[in-house]
Protein backbone atom coordinates (compact mmCIF):
# COMPACT_ATOMS: atom_id res chain seq x y z
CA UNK A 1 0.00 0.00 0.00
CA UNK A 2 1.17 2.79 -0.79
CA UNK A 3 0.29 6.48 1.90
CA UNK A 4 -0.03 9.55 0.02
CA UNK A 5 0.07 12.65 2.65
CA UNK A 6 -0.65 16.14 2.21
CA UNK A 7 0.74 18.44 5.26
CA UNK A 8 -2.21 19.98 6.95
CA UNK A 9 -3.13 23.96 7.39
CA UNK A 10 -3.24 22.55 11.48
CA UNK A 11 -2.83 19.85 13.41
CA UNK A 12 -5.29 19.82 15.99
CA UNK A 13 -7.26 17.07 18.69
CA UNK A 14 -7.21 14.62 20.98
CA UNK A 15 -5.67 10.71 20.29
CA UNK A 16 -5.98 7.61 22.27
CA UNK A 17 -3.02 5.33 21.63
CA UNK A 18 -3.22 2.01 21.12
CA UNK A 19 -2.02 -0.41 24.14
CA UNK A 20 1.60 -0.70 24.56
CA UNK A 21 2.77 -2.95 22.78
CA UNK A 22 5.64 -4.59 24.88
CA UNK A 23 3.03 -5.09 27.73
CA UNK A 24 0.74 -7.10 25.22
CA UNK A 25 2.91 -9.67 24.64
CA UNK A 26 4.36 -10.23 28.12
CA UNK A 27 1.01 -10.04 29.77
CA UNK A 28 -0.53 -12.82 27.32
CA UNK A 29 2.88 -15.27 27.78
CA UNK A 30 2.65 -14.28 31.61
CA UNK A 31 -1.03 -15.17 31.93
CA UNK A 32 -0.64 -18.87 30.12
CA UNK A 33 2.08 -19.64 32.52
CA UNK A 34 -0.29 -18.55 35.91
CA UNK A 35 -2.72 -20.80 37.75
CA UNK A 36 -6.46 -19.66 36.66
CA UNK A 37 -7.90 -16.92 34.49
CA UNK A 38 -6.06 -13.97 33.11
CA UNK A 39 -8.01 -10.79 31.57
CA UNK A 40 -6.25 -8.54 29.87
CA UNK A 41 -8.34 -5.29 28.53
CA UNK A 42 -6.34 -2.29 26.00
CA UNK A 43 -4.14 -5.51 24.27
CA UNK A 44 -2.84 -4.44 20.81
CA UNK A 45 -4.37 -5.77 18.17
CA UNK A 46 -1.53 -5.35 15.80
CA UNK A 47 0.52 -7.83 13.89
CA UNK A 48 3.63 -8.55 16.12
CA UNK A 49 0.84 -9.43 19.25
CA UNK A 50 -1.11 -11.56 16.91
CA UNK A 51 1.40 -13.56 16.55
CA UNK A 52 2.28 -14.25 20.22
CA UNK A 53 -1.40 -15.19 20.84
CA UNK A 54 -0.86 -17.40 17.95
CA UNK A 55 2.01 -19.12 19.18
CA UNK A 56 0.58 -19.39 22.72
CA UNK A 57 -2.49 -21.53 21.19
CA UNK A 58 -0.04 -23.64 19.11
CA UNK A 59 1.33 -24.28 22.38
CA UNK A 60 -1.93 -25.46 24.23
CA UNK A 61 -3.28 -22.26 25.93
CA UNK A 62 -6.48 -21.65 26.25
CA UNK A 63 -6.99 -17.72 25.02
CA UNK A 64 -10.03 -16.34 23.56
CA UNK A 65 -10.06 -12.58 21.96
CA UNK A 66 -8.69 -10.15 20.77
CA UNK A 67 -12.46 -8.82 21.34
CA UNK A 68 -12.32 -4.77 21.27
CA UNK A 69 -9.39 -4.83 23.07
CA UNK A 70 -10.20 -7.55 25.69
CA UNK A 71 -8.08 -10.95 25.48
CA UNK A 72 -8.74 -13.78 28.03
CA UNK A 73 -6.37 -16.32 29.27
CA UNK A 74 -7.14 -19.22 30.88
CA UNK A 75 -3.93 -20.69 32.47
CA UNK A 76 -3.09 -23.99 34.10
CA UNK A 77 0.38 -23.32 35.69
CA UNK A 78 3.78 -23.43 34.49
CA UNK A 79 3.83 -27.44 33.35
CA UNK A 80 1.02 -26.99 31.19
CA UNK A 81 1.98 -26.07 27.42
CA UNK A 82 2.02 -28.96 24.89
CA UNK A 83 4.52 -29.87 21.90
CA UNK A 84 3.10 -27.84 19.04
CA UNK A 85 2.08 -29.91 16.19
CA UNK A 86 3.75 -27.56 13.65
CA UNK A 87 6.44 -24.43 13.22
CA UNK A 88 5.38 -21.54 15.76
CA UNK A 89 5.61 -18.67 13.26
CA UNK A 90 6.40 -15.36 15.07
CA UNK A 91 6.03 -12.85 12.19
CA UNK A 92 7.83 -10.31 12.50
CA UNK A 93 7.84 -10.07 15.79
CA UNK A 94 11.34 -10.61 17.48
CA UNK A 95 9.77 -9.89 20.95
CA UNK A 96 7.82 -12.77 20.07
CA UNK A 97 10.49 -15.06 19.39
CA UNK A 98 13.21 -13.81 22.17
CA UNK A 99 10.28 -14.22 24.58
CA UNK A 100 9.02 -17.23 23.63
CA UNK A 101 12.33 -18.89 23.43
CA UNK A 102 12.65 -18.56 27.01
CA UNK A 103 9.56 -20.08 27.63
CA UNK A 104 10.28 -22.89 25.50
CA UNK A 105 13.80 -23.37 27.02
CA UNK A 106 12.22 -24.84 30.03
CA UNK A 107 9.68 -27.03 28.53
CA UNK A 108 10.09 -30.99 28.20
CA UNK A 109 9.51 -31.07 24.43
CA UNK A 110 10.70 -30.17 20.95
CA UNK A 111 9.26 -26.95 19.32
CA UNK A 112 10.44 -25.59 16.15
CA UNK A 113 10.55 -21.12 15.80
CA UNK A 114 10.65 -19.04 12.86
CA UNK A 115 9.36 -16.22 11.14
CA UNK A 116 9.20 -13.75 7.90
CA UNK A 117 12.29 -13.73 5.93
CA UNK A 118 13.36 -9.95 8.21
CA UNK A 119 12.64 -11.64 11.77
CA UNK A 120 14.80 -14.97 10.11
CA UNK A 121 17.89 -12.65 9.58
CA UNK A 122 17.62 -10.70 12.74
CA UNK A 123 20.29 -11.78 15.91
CA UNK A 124 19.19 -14.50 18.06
CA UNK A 125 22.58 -15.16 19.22
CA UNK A 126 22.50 -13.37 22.65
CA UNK A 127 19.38 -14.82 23.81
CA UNK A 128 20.25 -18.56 22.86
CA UNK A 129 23.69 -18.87 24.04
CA UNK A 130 22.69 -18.13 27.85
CA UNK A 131 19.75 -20.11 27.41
CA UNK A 132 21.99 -22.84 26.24
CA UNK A 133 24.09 -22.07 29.44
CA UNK A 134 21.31 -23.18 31.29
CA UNK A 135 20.88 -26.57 30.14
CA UNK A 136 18.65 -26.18 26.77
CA UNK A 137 19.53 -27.84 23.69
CA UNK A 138 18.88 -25.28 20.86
CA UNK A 139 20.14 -25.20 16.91
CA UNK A 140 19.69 -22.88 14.32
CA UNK A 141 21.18 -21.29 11.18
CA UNK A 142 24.87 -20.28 11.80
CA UNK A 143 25.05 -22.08 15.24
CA UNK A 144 22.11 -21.13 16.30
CA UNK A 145 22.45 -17.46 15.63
CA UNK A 146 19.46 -17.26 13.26
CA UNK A 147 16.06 -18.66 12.76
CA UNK A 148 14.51 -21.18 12.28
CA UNK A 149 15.44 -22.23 15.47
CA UNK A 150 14.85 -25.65 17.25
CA UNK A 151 14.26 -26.17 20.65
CA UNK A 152 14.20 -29.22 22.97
CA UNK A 153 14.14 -27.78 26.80
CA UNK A 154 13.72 -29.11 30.02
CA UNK A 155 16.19 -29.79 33.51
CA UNK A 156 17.29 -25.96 33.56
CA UNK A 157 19.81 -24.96 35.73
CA UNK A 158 19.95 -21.37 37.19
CA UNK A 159 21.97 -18.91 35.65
CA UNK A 160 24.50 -15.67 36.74
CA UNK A 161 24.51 -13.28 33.46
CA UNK A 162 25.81 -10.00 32.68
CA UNK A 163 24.25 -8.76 29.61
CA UNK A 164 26.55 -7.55 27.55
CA UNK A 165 24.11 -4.92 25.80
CA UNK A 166 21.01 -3.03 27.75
CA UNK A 167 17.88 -5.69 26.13
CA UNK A 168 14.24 -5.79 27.46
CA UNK A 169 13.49 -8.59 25.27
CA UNK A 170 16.90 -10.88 25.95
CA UNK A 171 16.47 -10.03 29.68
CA UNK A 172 12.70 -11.08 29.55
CA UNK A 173 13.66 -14.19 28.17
CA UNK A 174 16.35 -15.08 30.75
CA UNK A 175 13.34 -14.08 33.42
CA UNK A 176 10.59 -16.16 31.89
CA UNK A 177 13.35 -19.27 31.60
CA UNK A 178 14.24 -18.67 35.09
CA UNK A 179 10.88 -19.02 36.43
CA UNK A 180 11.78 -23.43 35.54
CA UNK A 181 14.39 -23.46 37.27
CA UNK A 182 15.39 -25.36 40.77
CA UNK A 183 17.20 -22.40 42.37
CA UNK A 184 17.65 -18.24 41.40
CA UNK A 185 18.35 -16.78 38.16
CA UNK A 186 20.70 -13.37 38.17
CA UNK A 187 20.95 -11.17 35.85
CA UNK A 188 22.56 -7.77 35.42
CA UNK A 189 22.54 -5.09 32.92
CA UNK A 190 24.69 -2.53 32.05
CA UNK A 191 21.97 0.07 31.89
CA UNK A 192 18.30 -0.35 33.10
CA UNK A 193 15.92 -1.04 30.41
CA UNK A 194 12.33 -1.24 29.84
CA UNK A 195 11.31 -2.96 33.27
CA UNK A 196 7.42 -4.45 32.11
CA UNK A 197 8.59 -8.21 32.41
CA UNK A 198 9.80 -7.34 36.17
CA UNK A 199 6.77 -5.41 36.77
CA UNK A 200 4.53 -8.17 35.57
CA UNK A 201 6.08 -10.93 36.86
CA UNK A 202 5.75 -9.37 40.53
CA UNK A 203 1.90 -8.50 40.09
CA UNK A 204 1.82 -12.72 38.82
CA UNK A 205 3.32 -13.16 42.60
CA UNK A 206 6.80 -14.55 41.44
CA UNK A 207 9.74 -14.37 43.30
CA UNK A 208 11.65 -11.75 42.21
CA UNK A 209 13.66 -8.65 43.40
CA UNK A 210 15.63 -5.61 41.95
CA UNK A 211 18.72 -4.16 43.12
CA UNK A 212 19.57 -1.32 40.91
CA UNK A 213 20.91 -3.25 37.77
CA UNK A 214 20.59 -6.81 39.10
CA UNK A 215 17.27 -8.42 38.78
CA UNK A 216 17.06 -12.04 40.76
CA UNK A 217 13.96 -14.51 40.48
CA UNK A 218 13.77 -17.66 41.89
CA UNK A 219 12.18 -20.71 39.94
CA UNK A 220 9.47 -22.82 39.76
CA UNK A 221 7.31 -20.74 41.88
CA UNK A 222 3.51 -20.87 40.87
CA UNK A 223 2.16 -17.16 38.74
CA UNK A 224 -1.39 -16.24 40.08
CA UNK A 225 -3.23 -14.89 37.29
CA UNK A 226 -3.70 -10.59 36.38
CA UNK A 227 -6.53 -8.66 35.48
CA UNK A 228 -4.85 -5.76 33.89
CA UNK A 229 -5.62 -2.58 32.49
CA UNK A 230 -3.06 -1.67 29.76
CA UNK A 231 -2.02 2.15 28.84
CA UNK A 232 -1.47 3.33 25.67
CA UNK A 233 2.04 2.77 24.10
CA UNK A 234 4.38 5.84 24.60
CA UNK A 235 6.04 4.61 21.67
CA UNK A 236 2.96 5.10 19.36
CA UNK A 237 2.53 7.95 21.08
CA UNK A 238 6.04 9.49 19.97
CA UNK A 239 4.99 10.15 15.96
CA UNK A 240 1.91 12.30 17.39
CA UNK A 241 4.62 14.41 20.03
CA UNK A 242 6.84 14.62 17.28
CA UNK A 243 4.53 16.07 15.23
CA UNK A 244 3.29 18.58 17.67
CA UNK A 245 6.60 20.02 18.55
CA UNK A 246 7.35 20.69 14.41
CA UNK A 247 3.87 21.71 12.81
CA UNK A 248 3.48 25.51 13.12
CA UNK A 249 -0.10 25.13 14.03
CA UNK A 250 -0.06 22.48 15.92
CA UNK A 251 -2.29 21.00 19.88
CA UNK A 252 -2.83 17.50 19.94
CA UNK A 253 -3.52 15.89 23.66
CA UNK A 254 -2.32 12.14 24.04
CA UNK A 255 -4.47 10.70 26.14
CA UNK A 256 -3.95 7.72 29.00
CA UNK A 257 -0.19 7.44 27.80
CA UNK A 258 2.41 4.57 29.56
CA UNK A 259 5.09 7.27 31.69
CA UNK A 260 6.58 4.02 32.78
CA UNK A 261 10.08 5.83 33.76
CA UNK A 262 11.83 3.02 31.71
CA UNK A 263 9.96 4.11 28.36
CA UNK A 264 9.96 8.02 28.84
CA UNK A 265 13.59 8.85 26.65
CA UNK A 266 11.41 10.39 24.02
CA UNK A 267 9.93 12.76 26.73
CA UNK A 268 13.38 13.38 28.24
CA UNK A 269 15.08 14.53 25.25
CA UNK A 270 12.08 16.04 23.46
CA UNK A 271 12.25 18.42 26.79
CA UNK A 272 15.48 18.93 26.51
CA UNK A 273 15.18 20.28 22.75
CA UNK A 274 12.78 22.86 24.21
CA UNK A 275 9.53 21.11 23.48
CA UNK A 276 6.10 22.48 24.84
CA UNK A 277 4.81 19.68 26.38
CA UNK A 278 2.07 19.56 29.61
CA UNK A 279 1.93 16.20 31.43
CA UNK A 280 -0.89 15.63 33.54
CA UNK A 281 -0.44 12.14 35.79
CA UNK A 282 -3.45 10.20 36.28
CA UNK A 283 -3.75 6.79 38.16
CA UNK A 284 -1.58 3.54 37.94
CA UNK A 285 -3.20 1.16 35.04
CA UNK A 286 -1.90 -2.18 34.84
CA UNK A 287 0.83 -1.76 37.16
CA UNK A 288 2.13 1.17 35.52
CA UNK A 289 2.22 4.98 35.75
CA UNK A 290 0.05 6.74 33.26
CA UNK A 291 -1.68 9.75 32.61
CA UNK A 292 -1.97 12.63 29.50
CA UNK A 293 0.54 14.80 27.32
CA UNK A 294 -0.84 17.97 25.86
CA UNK A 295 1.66 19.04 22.79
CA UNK A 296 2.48 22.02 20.85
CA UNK A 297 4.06 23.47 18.51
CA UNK A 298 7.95 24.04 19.76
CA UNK A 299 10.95 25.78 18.29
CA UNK A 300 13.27 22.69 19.09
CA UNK A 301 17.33 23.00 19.46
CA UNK A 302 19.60 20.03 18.67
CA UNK A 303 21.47 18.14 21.41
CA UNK A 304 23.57 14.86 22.42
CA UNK A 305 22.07 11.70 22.71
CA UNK A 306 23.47 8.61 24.20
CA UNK A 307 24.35 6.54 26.98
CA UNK A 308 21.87 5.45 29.27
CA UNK A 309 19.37 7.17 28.11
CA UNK A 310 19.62 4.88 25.00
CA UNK A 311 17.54 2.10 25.92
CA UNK A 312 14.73 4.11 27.23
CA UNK A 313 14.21 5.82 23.95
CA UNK A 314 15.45 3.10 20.86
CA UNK A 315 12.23 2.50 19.59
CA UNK A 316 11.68 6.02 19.05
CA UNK A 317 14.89 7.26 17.57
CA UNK A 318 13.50 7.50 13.60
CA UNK A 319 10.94 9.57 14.81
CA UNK A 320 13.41 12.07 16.90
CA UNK A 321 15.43 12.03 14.18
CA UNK A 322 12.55 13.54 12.25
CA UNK A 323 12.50 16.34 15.26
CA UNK A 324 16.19 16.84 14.72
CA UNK A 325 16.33 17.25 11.00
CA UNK A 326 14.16 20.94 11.68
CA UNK A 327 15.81 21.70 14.93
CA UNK A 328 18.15 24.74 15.22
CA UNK A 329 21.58 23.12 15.60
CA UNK A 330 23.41 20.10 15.20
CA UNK A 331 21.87 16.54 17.10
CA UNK A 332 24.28 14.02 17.65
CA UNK A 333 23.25 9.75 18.42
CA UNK A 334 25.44 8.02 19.93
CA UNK A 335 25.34 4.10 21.15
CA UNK A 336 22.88 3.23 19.56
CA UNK A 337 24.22 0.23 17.39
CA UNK A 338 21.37 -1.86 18.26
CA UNK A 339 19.20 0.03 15.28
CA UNK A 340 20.82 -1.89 12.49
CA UNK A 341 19.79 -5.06 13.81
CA UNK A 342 15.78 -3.92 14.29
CA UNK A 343 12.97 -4.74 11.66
CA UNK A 344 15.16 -3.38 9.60
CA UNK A 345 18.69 -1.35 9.70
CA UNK A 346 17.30 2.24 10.83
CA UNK A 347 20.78 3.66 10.87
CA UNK A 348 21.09 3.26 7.17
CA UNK A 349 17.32 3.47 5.80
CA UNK A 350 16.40 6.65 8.42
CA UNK A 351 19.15 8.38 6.96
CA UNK A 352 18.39 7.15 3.47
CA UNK A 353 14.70 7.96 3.50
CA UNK A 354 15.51 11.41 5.24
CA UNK A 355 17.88 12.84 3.06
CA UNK A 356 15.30 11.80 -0.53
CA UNK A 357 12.90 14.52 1.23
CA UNK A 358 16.14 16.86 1.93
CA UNK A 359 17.46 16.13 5.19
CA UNK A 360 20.86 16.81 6.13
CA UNK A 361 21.61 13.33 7.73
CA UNK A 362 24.96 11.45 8.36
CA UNK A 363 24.66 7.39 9.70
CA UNK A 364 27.45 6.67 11.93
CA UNK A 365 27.95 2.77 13.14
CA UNK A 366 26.33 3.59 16.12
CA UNK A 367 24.18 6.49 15.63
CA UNK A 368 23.86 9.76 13.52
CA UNK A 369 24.75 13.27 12.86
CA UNK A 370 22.00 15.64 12.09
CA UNK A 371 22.25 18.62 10.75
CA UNK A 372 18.99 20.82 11.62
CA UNK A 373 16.99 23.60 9.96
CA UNK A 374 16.81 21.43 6.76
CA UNK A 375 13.54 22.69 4.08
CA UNK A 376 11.61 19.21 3.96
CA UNK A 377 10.25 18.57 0.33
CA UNK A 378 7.60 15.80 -0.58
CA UNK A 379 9.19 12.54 -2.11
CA UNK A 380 8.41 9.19 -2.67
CA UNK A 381 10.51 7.12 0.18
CA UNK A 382 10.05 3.99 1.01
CA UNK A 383 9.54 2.05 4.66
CA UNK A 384 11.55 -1.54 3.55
CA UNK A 385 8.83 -2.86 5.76
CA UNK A 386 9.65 -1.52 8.90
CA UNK A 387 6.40 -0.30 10.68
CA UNK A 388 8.35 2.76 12.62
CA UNK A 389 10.15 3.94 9.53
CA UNK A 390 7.15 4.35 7.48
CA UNK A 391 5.32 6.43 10.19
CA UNK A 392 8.27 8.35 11.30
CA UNK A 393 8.33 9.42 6.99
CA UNK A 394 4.87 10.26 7.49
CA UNK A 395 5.64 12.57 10.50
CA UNK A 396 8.34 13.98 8.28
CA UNK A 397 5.62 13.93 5.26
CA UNK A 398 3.17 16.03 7.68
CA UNK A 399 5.71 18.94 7.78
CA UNK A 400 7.30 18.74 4.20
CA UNK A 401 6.36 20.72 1.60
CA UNK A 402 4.21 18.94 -1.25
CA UNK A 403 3.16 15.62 -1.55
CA UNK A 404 5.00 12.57 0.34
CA UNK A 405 4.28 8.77 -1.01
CA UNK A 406 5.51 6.34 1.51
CA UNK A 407 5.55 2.77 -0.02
CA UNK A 408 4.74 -0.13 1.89
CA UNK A 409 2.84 1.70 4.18
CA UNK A 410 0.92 -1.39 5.16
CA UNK A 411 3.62 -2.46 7.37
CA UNK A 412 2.07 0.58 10.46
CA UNK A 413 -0.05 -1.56 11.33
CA UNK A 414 2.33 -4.24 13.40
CA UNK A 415 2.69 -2.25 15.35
CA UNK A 416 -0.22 0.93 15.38
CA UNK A 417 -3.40 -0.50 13.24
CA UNK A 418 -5.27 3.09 13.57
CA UNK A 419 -2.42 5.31 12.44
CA UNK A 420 -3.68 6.84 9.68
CA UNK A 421 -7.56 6.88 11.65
CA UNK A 422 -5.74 9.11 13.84
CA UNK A 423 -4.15 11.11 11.40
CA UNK A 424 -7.42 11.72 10.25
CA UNK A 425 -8.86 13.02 13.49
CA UNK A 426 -6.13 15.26 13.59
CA UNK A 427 -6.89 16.93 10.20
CA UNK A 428 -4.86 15.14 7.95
CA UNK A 429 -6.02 14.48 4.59
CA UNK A 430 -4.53 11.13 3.40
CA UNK A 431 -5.02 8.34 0.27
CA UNK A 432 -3.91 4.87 -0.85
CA UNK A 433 -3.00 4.51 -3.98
CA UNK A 434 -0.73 5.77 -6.93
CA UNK A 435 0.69 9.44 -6.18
């Protein structure tokens, strides 16, 4: 499909995100493992968590919905998935394969992973090595680097690990693997990342503790089940900020947003370019902080990005690249390596995609030098399939001047089904089709 976008005279109104995605997944895994019934209510109906309910029912569990949001899971306990009968297909999704590798390293049976020819080239290395360290027998393409990967689990031994590189998804899988094993599980990162596993796993009544970067959880403890409220995904949420701060006319509200500390980066440094933002906290939902960001337009500066604050904000880097390309100033992005081995490489195809509509854009190994005040001009770009790409290009295509044509469009909705619905509520005039 291809998105043709006109930039609006003003961007203007109020957007619900769609549930966060990394919640989704690890609240539907979470709930088949626990004793009795799980309802989950705001689960993303997009692509990537399609495929994890999938997988879960090839596995055994009992899960009705998606229905408007609502997804139930009936658990039996930790013993209780089966052998599939056929190849668990995770998509696209590599939260749904690091995850569920994890779960499969402590089961008793064989169970074969893969996934679309991008999830089958993408690095599965640093989550099956340590699971191999703790007792499970797994092969794959180039030593079991790359999908399809086979799994026969079972008799897992506890495991000390220092990751070497700040990962929600290959701590998550350590966690979820520890939860079979006879004694404690340690891990440690070098930076804190996105904490939802922890947080989840301690409202399921697991053993588990933090202590600044180490996270411990003990084994083969029964998971009571959740009922769980999820908030919308701050990193949906980042395109609409984005696009607040650079439209001239510009107030869009974000309502019942995920300010999980862990996943606010994008609010961090989009404050620290001088963006007009008004949060207003509301109550915990699902074990997490939430509550509303009011946006406007902003004359933005360009700054330093790196370090720590890295992990909390990777998912949204296209998109504040966007915001740095029409900053005053230079933006520099450093550490973030882990961007070439995403959906797609976002180094490369951000600054690819960028520079066709005029940006002033360098890729570095690990990051990217952006050179701000650029004039934005319509093109036709293209999102190589990679769901953040295409609607970071549409962010840019919202500002540019002319007509943008973003190919492959269809990919949006792995991860954000109602983009363009809420495109349109903002005032954006929009088509499919030939430009």
């Amino acid at each position: 499909m291809d998105l043709i976008i006109q930039p609006p005279h003003t961007l203007e109104g109020v957007i619900k995100p769609p549930g966060d995605k990394s919640i989704s997944h690890r609240a539907a895994i979470i709930g088949a493992l626990a004793n009795g019934t799980t309802t989950i209510n705001g689960f993303l109906s997009g692509a990537d968590c399609l495929c994890t309910l999938a997988c879960l029912r090839a596995l055994g569990a009992d899960i009705t919905g998606p229905d408007e949001g609502r997804v139930t899971v009936r658990g039996r306990g930790l013993n209780s998935l089966c052998e599939p009968e056929t190849i668990l297909d995770a998509g696209n999704s590599g939260t749904t394969m690091r995850l569920l590798l994890g779960v499969l390293a402590g089961q008793p049976f064989y169970s074969v992973l893969s996934g679309d020819p991008s999830l089958r080239q993408r690095p599965m290395g640093r989550v099956t090595r340590p699971l191999q360290a703790m007792g499970a027998k797994i092969w794959g393409r180039r030593d079991g680097q790359l999908a399809p990967l086979s799994v026969r689990g079972g008799n897992l031994q506890p495991l000390e690990y220092t990751l070497p590189v700040a990962s929600a998804q290959v701590k998550s899988a350590l966690l979820l693997a520890g939860l079979f094993t006879p004694g404690e599980t340690v891990i440690t990162e070098p930076y804190p990342s996105r904490d939802h596993s922890e947080r989840l796993l301690r409202a399921a009544a697991a053993d588990l503790q933090v202590e600044g970067n180490r996270i411990r959880i003990r084994g083969r403890q029964p998971l009571q089940p959740l009922t769980i409220n999820i908030p919308g995904d701050i990193s949906a949420a980042a395109f609409f900020l984005v696009a607040g701060c650079l439209h001239p006319r510009a107030e869009i509200t974000l309502e019942g947003v995920n300010l999980n500390p862990s996943r606010t980066g994008i609010i961090d440094a989009l404050t620290a370019m001088g963006a007009q933002l008004e949060i207003t906290p509301a109550e915990e939902t699902g074990g997490e902080p939430a509550g509303s960001i009011r946006v406007s337009s902003s004359c933005l500066r360009g700054l330093e990005i790196g370090g720590p604050l890295i992990p909390r904000l990777i998912d949204e880097i296209p998109v504040l690249a966007v915001a740095a390309v029409l900053a005053e100033g230079e933006t520099t992005i450093r550490d973030a390596a882990e961007l070439k081995v995403k959906e797609s490489d976002r180094i490369t195809l951000v600054a690819t995609e960028l520079a066709r509509m005029g940006a002033d854009i360098a890729p570095w190994s690990d990051g990217f030098l952006i050179k701000g005040r650029s004039h934005l001009h319509g093109a036709v770009v293209d999102s190589h399939g990679d769901h953040r790409l295409a609607m970071a290009l549409a962010v840019a295509g919202l500002v540019a001047t002319g007509t943008t044509v973003i190919r492959g469009a269809e990919c949006m909705a792995v991860s954000y089904p109602g983009f363009t619905a809420d495109l349109a509520r903002l005032g954006v005039i929009w088509r499919e089709g030939e430009a």
